[in-house]
C-alpha atoms as a PDB file:
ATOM      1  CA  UNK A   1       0.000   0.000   0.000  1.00  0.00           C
ATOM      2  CA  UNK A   2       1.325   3.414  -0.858  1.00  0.00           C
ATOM      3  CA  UNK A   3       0.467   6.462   1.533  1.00  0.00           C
ATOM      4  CA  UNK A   4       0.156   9.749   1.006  1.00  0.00           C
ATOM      5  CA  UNK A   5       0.812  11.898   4.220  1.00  0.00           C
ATOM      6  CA  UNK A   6       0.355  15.705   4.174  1.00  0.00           C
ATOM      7  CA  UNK A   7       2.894  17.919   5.959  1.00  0.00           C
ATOM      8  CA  UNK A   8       2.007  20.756   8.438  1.00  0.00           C
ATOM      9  CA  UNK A   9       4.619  23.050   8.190  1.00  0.00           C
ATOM     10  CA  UNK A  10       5.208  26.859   8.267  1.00  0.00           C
ATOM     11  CA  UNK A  11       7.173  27.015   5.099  1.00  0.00           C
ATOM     12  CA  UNK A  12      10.438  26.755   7.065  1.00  0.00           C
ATOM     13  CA  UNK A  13      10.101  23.534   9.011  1.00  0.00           C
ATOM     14  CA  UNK A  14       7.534  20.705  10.214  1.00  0.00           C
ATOM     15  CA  UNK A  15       5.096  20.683  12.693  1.00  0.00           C
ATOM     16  CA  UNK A  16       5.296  18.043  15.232  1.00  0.00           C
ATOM     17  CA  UNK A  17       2.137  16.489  14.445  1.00  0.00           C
ATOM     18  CA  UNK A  18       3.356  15.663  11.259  1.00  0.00           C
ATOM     19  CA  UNK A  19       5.617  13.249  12.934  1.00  0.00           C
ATOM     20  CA  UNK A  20       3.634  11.386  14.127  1.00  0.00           C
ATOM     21  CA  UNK A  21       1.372  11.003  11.437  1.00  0.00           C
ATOM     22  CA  UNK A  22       4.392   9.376   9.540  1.00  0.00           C
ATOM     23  CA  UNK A  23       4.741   6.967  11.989  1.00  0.00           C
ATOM     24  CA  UNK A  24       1.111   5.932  11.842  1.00  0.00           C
ATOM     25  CA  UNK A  25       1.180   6.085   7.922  1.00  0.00           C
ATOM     26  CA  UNK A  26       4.079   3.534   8.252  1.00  0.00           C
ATOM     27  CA  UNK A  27       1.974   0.842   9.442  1.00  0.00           C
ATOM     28  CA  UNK A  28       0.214   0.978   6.506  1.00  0.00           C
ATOM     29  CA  UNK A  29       2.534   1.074   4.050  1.00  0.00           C
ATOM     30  CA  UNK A  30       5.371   3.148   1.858  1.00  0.00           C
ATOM     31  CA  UNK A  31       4.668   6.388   2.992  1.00  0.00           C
ATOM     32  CA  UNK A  32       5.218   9.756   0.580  1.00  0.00           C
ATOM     33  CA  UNK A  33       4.809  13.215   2.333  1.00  0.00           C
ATOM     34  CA  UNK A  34       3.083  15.613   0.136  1.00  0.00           C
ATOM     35  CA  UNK A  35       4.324  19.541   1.143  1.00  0.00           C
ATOM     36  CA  UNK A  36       2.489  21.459  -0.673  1.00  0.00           C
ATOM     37  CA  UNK A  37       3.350  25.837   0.247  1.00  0.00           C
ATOM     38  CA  UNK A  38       5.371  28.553  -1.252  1.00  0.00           C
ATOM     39  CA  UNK A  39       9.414  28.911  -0.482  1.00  0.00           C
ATOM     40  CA  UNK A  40       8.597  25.906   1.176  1.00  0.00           C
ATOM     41  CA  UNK A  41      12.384  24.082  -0.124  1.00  0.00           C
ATOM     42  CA  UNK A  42      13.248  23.588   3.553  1.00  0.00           C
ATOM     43  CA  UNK A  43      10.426  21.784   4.601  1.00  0.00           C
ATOM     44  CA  UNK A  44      10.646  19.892   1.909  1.00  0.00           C
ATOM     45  CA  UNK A  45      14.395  19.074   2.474  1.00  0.00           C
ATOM     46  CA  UNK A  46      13.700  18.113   6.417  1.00  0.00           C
ATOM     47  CA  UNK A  47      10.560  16.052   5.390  1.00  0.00           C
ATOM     48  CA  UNK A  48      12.721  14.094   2.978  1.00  0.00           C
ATOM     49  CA  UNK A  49      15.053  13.489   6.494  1.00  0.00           C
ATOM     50  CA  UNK A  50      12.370  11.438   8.404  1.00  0.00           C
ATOM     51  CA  UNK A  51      13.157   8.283   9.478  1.00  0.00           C
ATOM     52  CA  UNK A  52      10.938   5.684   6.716  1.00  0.00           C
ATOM     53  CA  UNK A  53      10.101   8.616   4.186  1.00  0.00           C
ATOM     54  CA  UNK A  54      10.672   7.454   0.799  1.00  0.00           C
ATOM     55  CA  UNK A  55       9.837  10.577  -1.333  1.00  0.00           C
ATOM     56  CA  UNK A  56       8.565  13.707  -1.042  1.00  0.00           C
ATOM     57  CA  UNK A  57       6.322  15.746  -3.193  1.00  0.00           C
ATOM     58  CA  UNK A  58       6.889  19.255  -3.455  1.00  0.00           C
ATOM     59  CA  UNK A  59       4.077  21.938  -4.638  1.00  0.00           C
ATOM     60  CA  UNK A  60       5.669  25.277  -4.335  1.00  0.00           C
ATOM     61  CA  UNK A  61       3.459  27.512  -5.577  1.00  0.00           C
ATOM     62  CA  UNK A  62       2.072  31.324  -4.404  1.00  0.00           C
ATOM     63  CA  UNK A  63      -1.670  29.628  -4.118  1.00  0.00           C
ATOM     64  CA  UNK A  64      -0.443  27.255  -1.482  1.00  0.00           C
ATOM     65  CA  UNK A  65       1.470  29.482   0.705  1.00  0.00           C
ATOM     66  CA  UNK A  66      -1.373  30.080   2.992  1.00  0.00           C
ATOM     67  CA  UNK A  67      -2.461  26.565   2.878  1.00  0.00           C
ATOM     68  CA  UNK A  68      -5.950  27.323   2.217  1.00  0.00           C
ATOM     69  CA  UNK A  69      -7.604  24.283   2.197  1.00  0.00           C
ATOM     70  CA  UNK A  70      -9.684  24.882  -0.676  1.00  0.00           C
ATOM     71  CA  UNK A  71      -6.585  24.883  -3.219  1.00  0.00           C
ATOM     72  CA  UNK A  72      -4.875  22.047  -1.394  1.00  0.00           C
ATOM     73  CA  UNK A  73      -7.458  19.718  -1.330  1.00  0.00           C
ATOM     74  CA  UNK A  74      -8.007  19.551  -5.176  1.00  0.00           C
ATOM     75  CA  UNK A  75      -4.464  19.188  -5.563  1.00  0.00           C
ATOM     76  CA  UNK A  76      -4.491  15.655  -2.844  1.00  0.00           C
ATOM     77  CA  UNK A  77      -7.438  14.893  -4.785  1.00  0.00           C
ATOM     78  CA  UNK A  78      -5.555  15.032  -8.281  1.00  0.00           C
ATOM     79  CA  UNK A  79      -2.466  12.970  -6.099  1.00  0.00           C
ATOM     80  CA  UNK A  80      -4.582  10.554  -5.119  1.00  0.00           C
ATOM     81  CA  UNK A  81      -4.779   8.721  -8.127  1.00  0.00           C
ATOM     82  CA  UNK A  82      -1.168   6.947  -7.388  1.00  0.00           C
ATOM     83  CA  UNK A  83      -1.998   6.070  -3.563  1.00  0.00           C
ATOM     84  CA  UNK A  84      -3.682   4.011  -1.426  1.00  0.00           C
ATOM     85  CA  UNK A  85      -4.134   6.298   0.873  1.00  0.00           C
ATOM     86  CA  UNK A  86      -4.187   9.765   2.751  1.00  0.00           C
ATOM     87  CA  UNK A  87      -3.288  10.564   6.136  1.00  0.00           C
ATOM     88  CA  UNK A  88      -3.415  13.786   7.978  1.00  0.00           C
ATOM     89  CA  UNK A  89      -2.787  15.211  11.413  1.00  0.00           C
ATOM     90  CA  UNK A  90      -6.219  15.384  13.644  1.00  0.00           C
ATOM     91  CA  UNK A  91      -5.066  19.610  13.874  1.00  0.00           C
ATOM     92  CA  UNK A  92      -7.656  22.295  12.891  1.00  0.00           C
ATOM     93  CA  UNK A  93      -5.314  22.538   9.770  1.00  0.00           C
ATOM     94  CA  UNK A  94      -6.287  18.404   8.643  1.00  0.00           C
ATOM     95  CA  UNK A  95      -9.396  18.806   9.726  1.00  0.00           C
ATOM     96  CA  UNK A  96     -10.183  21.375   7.249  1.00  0.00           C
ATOM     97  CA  UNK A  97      -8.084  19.634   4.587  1.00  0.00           C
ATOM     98  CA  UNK A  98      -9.117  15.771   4.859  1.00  0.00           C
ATOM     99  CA  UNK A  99     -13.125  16.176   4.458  1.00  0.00           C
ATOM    100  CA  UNK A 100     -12.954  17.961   1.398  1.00  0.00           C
ATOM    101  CA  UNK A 101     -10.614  15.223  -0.121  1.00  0.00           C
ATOM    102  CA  UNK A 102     -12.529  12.264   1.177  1.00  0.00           C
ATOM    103  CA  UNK A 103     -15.847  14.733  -0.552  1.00  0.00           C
ATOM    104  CA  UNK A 104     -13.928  15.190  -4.087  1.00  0.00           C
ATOM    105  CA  UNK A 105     -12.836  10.949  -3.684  1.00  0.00           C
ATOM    106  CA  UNK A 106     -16.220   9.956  -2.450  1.00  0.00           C
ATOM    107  CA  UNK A 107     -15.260   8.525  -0.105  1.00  0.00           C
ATOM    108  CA  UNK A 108     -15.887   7.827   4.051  1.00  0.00           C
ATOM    109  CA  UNK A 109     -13.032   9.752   6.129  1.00  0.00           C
ATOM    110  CA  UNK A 110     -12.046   7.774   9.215  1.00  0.00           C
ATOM    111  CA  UNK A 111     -11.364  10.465  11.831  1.00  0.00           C
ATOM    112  CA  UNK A 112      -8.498  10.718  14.653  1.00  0.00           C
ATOM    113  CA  UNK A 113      -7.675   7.102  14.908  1.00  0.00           C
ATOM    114  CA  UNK A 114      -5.675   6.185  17.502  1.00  0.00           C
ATOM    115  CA  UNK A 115      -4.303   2.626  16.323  1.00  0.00           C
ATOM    116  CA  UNK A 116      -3.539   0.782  13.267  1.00  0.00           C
ATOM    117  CA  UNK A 117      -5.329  -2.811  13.425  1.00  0.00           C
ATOM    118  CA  UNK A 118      -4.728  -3.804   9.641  1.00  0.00           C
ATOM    119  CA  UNK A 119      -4.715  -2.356   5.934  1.00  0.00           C
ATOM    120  CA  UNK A 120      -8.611  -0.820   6.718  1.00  0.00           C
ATOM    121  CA  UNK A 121      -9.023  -1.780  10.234  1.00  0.00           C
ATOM    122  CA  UNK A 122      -8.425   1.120  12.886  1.00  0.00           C
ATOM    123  CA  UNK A 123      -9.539   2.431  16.312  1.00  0.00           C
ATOM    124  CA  UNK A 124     -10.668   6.155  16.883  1.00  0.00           C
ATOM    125  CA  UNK A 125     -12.562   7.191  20.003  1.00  0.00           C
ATOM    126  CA  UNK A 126     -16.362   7.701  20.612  1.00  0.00           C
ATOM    127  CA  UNK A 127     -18.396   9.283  23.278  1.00  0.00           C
ATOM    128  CA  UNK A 128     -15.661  11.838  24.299  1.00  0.00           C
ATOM    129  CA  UNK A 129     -13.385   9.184  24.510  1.00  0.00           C
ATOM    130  CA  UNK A 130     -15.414   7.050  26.539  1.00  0.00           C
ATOM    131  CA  UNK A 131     -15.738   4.138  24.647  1.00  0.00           C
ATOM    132  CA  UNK A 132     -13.175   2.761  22.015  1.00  0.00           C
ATOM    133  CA  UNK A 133     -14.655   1.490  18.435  1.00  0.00           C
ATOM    134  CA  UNK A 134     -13.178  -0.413  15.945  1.00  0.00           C
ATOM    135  CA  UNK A 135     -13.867   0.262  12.346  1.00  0.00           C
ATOM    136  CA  UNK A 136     -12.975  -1.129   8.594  1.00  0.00           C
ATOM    137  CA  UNK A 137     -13.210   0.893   5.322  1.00  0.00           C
ATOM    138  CA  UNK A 138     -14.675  -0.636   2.587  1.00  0.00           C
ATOM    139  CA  UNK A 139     -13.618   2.596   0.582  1.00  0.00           C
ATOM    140  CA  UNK A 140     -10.605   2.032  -2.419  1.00  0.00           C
ATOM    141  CA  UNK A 141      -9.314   5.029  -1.221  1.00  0.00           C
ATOM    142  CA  UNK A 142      -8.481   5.700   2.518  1.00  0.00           C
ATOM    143  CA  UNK A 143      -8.667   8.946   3.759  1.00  0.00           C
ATOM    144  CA  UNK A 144      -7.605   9.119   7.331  1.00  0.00           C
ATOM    145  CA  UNK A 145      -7.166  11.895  10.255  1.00  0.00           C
ATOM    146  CA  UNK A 146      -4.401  11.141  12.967  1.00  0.00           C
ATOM    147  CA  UNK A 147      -4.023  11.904  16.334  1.00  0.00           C
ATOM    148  CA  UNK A 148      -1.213  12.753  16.931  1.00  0.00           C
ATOM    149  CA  UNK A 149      -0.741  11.817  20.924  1.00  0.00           C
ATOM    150  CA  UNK A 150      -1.383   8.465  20.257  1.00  0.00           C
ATOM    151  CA  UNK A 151       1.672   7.511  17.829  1.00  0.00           C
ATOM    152  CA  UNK A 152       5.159   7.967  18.592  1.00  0.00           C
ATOM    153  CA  UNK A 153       6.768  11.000  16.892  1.00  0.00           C
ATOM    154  CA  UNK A 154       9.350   9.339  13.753  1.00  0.00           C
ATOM    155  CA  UNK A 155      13.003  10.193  14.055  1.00  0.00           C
ATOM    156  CA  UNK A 156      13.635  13.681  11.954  1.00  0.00           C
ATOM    157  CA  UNK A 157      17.292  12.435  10.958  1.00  0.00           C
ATOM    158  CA  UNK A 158      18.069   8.881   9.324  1.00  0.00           C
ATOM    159  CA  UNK A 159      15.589   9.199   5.969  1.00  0.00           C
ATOM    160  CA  UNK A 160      17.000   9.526   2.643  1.00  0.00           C
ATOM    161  CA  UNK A 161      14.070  10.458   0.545  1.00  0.00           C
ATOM    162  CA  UNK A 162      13.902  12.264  -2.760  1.00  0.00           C
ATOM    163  CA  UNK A 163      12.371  15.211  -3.564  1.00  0.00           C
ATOM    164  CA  UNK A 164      10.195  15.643  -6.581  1.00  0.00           C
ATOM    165  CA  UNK A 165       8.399  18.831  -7.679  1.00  0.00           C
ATOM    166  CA  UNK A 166       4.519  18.531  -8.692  1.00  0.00           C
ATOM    167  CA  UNK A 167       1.688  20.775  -9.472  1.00  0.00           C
ATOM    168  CA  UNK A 168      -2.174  20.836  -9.018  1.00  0.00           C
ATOM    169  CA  UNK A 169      -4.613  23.145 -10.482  1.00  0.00           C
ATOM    170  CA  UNK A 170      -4.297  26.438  -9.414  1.00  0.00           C
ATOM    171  CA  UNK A 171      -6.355  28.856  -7.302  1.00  0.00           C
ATOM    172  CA  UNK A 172      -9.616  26.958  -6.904  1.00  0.00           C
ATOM    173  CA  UNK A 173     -11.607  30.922  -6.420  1.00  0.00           C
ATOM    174  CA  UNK A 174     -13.208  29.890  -3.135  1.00  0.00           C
ATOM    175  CA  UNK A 175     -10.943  31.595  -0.583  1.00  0.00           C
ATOM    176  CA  UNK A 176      -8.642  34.078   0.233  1.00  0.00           C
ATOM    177  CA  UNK A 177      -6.325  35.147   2.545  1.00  0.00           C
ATOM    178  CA  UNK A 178      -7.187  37.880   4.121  1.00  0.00           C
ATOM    179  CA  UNK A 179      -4.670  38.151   7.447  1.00  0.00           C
ATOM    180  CA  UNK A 180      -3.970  36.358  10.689  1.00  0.00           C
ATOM    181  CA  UNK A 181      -3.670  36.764  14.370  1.00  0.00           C
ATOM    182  CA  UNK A 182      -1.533  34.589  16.144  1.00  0.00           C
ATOM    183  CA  UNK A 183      -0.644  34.689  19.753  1.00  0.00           C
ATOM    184  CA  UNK A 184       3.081  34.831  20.105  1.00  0.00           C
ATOM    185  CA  UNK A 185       4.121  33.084  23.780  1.00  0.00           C
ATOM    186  CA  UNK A 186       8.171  32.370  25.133  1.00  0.00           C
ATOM    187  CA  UNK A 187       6.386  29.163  26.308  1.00  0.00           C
ATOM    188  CA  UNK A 188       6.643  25.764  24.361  1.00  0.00           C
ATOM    189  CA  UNK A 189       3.451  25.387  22.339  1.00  0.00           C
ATOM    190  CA  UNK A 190       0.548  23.640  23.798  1.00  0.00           C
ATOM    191  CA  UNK A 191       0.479  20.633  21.753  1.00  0.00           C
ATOM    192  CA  UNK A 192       4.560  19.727  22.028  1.00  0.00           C
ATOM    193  CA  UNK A 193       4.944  20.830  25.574  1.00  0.00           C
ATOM    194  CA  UNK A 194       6.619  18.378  27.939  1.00  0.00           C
ATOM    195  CA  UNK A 195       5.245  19.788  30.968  1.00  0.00           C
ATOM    196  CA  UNK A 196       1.243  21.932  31.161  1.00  0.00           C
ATOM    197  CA  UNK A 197       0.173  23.673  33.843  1.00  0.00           C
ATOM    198  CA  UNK A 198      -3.894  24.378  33.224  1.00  0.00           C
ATOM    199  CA  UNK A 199      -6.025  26.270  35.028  1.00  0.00           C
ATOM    200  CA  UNK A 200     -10.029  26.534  35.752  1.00  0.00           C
ATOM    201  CA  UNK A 201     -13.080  28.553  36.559  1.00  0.00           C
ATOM    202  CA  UNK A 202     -12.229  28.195  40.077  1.00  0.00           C
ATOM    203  CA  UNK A 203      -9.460  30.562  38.823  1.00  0.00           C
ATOM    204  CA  UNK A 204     -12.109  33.563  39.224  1.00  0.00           C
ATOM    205  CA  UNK A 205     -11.118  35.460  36.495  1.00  0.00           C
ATOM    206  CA  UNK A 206      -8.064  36.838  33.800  1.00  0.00           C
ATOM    207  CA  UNK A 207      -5.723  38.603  36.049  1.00  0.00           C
ATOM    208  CA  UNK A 208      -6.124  35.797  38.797  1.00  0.00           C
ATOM    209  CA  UNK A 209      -6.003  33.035  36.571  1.00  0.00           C
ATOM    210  CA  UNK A 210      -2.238  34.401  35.294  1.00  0.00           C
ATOM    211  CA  UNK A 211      -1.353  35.709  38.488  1.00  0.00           C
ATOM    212  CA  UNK A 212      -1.412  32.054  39.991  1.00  0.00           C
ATOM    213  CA  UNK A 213      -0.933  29.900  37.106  1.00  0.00           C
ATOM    214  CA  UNK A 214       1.528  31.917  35.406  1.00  0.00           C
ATOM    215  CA  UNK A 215       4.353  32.095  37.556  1.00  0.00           C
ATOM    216  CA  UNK A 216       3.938  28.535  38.078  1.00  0.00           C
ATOM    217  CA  UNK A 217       4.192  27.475  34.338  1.00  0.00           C
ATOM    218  CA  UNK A 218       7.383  30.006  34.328  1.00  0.00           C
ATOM    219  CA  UNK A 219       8.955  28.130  36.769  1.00  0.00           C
ATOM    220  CA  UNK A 220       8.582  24.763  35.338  1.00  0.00           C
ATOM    221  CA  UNK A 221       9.036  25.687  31.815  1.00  0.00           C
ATOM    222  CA  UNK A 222       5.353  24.594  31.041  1.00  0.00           C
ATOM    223  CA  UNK A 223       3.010  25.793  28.285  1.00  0.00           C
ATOM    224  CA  UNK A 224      -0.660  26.948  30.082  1.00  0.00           C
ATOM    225  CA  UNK A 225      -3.605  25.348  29.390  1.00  0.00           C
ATOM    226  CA  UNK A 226      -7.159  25.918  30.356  1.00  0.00           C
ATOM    227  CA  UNK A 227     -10.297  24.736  30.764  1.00  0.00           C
ATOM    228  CA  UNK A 228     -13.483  25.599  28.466  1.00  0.00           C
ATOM    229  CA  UNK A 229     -15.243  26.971  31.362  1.00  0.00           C
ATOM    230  CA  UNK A 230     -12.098  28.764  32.086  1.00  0.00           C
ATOM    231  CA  UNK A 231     -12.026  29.871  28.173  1.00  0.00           C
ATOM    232  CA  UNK A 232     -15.755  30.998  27.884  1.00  0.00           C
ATOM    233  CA  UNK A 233     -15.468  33.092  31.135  1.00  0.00           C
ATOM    234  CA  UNK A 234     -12.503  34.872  28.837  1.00  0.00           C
ATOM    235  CA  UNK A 235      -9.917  34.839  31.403  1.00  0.00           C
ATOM    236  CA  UNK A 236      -7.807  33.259  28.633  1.00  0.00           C
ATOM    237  CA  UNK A 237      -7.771  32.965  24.875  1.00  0.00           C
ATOM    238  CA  UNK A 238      -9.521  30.337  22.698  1.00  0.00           C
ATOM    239  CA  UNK A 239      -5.567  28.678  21.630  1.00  0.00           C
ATOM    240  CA  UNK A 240      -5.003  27.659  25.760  1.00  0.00           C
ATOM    241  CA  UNK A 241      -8.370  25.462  25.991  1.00  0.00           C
ATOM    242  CA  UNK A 242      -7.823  21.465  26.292  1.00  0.00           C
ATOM    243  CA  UNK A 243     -10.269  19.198  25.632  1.00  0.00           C
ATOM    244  CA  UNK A 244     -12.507  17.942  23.106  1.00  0.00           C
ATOM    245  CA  UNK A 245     -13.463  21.030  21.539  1.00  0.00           C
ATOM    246  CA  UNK A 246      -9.715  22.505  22.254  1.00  0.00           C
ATOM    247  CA  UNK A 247      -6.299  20.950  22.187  1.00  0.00           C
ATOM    248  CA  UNK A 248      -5.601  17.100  22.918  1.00  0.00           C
ATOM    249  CA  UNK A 249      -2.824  16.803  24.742  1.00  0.00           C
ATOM    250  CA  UNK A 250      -0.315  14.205  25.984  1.00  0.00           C
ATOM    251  CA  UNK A 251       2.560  15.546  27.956  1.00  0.00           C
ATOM    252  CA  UNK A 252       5.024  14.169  30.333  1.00  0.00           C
ATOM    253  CA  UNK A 253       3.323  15.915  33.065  1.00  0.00           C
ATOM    254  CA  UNK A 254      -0.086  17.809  33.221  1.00  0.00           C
ATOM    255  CA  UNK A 255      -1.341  20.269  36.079  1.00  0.00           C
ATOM    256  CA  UNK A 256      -4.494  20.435  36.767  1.00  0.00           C
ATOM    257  CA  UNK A 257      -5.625  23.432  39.097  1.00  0.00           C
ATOM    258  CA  UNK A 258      -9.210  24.453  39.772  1.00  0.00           C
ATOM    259  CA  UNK A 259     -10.017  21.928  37.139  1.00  0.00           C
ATOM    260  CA  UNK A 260     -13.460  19.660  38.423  1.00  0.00           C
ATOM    261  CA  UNK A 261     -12.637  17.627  35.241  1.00  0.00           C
ATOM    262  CA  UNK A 262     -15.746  17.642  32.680  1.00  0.00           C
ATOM    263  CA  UNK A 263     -15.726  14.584  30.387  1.00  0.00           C
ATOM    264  CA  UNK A 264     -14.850  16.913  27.657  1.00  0.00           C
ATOM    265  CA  UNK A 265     -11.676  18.054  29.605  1.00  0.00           C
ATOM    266  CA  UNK A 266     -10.379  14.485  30.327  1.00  0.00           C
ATOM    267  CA  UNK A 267     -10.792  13.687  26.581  1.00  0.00           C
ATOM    268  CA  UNK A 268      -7.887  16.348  25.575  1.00  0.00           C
ATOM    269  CA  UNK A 269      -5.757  15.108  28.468  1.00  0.00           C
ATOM    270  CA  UNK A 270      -6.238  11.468  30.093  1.00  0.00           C
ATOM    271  CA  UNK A 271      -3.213  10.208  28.041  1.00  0.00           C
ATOM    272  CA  UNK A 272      -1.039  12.625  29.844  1.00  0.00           C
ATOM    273  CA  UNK A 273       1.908  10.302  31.188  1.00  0.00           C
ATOM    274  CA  UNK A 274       1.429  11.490  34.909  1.00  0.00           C
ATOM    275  CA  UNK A 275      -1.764  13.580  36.005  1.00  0.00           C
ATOM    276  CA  UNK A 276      -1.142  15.818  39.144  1.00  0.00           C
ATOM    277  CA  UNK A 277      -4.689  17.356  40.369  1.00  0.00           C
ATOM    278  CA  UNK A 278      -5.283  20.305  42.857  1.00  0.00           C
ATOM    279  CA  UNK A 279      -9.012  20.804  43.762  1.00  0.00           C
ATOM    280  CA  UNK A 280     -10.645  21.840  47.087  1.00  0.00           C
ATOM    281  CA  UNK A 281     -13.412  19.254  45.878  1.00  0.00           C
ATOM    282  CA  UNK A 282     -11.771  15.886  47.058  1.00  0.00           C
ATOM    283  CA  UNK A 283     -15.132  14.609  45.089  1.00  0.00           C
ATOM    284  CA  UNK A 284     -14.016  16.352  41.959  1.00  0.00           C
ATOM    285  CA  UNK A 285     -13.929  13.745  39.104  1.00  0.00           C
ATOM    286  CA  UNK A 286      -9.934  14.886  37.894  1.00  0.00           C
ATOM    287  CA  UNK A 287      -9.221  12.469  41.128  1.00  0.00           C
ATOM    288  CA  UNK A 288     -10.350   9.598  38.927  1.00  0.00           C
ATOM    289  CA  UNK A 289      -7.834   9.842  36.106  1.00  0.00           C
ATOM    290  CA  UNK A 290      -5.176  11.811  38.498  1.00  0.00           C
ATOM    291  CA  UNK A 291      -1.673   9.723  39.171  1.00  0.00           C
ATOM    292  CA  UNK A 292      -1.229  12.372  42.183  1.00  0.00           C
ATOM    293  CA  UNK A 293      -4.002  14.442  43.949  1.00  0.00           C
ATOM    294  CA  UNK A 294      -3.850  17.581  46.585  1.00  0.00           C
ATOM    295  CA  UNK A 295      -6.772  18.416  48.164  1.00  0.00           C
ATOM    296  CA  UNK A 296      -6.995  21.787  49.425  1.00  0.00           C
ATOM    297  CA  UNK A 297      -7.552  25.457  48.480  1.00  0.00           C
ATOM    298  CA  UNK A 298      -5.825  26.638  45.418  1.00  0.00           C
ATOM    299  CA  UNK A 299      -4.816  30.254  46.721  1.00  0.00           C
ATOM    300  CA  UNK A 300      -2.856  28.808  48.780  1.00  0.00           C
ATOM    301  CA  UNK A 301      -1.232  25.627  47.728  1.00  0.00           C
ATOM    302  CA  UNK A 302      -0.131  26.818  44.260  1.00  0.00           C
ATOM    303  CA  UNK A 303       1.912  29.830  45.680  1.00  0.00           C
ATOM    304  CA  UNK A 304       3.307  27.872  48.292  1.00  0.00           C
ATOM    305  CA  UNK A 305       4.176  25.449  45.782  1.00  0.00           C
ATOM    306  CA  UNK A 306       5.404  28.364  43.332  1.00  0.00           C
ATOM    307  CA  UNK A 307       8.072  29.306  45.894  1.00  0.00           C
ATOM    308  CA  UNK A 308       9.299  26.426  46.860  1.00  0.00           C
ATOM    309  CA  UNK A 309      10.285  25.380  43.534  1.00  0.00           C
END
């Protein structure tokens, strides 16, 4: 089976979720990474360096430096004629990409699987994560979203793959670019971070929510997360939310302050590798999933804690 992964990438370099899509995609099969952007040589050049990579495609071309997923999908589409098929990172960038391709294939998508069980067998979650289901693809073509916590990220250095220029069919009309706002942050990005320190409603509001959590995350060199509730109260931007709806997550170690821990929450976060929990609620439901738990008032602990460290 040949496979077809697309690259998230800023023009310069890869996104870590691509990784790991390349590691599912080798279960499958010979996997090809399709970068498709403008100046985009060097991603090109360090997606060709990933470990089991056997080519890359390169479509460097002005319509495709913004990604819009309305030019890129047509030009997967036209790919897709050589492979077996396409994978994608579960991000808000694959998301918008892969249902338009599986649309112009006709074709079912299989969305954020989290194992390979044969050529069309996989597992995705259900329910918020609550329940695990199997499913097969009867589909020629395989269109497939990845999440990316659940596969281990594939070596950036060790490939040898080719690169080979191709071209798809312009400016599809249906978009443009109009400008973007992205939060800039000296912390490690949500979604890569090692270590997240997230905080609640319990938090009260903005300037108490990064008074306390704040220093904390400074001090361990964490990214900040959040909560939804702690998201639609607006005492922090949309990008910090985990969860379902947000960011799924999978760090080393993940923080949980003020958090009671809504199903929705502990879908973005139960495969953290060790779960610490601080609550005043010792009946709170983060206890369930939490390796380590602290009862006891937040305003107090997390300062102490802050200064000790």
């Amino acid at each position: 089976m040949s496979v077809l992964v697309y690259a998230e990438h800023d023009n310069a370099s890869l996104k870590d979720a691509t990784l790991a899509v390349v590691t599912a995609a080798a279960r499958l099969g010979e996997v090809y990474v399709l970068v498709a952007g403008s100046g985009a040589s060097a991603a090109a050049d360090a997606a060709a360096k990933i470990a089991g990579v056997a080519k890359v495609l390169l479509a460097d071309d002005a319509v495709y430096a913004n990604q819009l997923a309305e030019n890129v999908a047509p030009l997967v589409a036209g790919l897709m004629a050589g492979y077996d098929a396409f994978l994608a990172p579960a991000t808000a960038h694959g998301k918008n990409i892969a249902p338009r391709v599986a649309a112009l294939l006709d074709v079912m998508q299989v969305s954020d699987i989290l194992s390979v069980e044969g050529p069309k067998t996989f597992t995705r979650p259900t329910y918020a994560g609550n329940a695990i289901a199997t499913v097969e693809s009867s589909d020629a073509k395989l269109v497939i979203t990845v999440r990316g916590t659940a596969f281990a990220k594939a070596e950036t250095s060790g490939g040898s793959g080719s690169v080979e220029a191709v071209s798809g069919a312009g400016d599809a009309g249906l978009s443009s670019f109009v400008g973007a706002e992205i939060a800039k942050s000296e912390r490690p990005e949500l979604t890569s971070a090692k270590v997240i320190v997230s905080g609640g409603r319990a938090l009260k509001d903005g300037p108490t929510f990064e008074a306390t959590i704040f220093p904390l995350a400074d001090k361990l060199g964490a990214a900040v997360g959040a909560s939804r509730a702690a998201v639609d109260a607006g005492y922090v931007p949309n990008d910090y939310q985990v969860g379902q709806t947000g960011k799924i997550v999978a760090p080393e170690v993940y923080i949980a302050i003020g958090i009671s821990g809504a199903i929705q929450h502990l879908a973005g976060m139960k495969d953290s590798k060790t779960i610490i929990a601080i609550n005043k609620d010792e009946d709170a439901p983060i206890f369930q999933v939490a390796d380590i738990g602290l009862v006891g008032d937040l305003f107090n602990v997390v300062p102490e804690l802050t200064a000790k460290l």
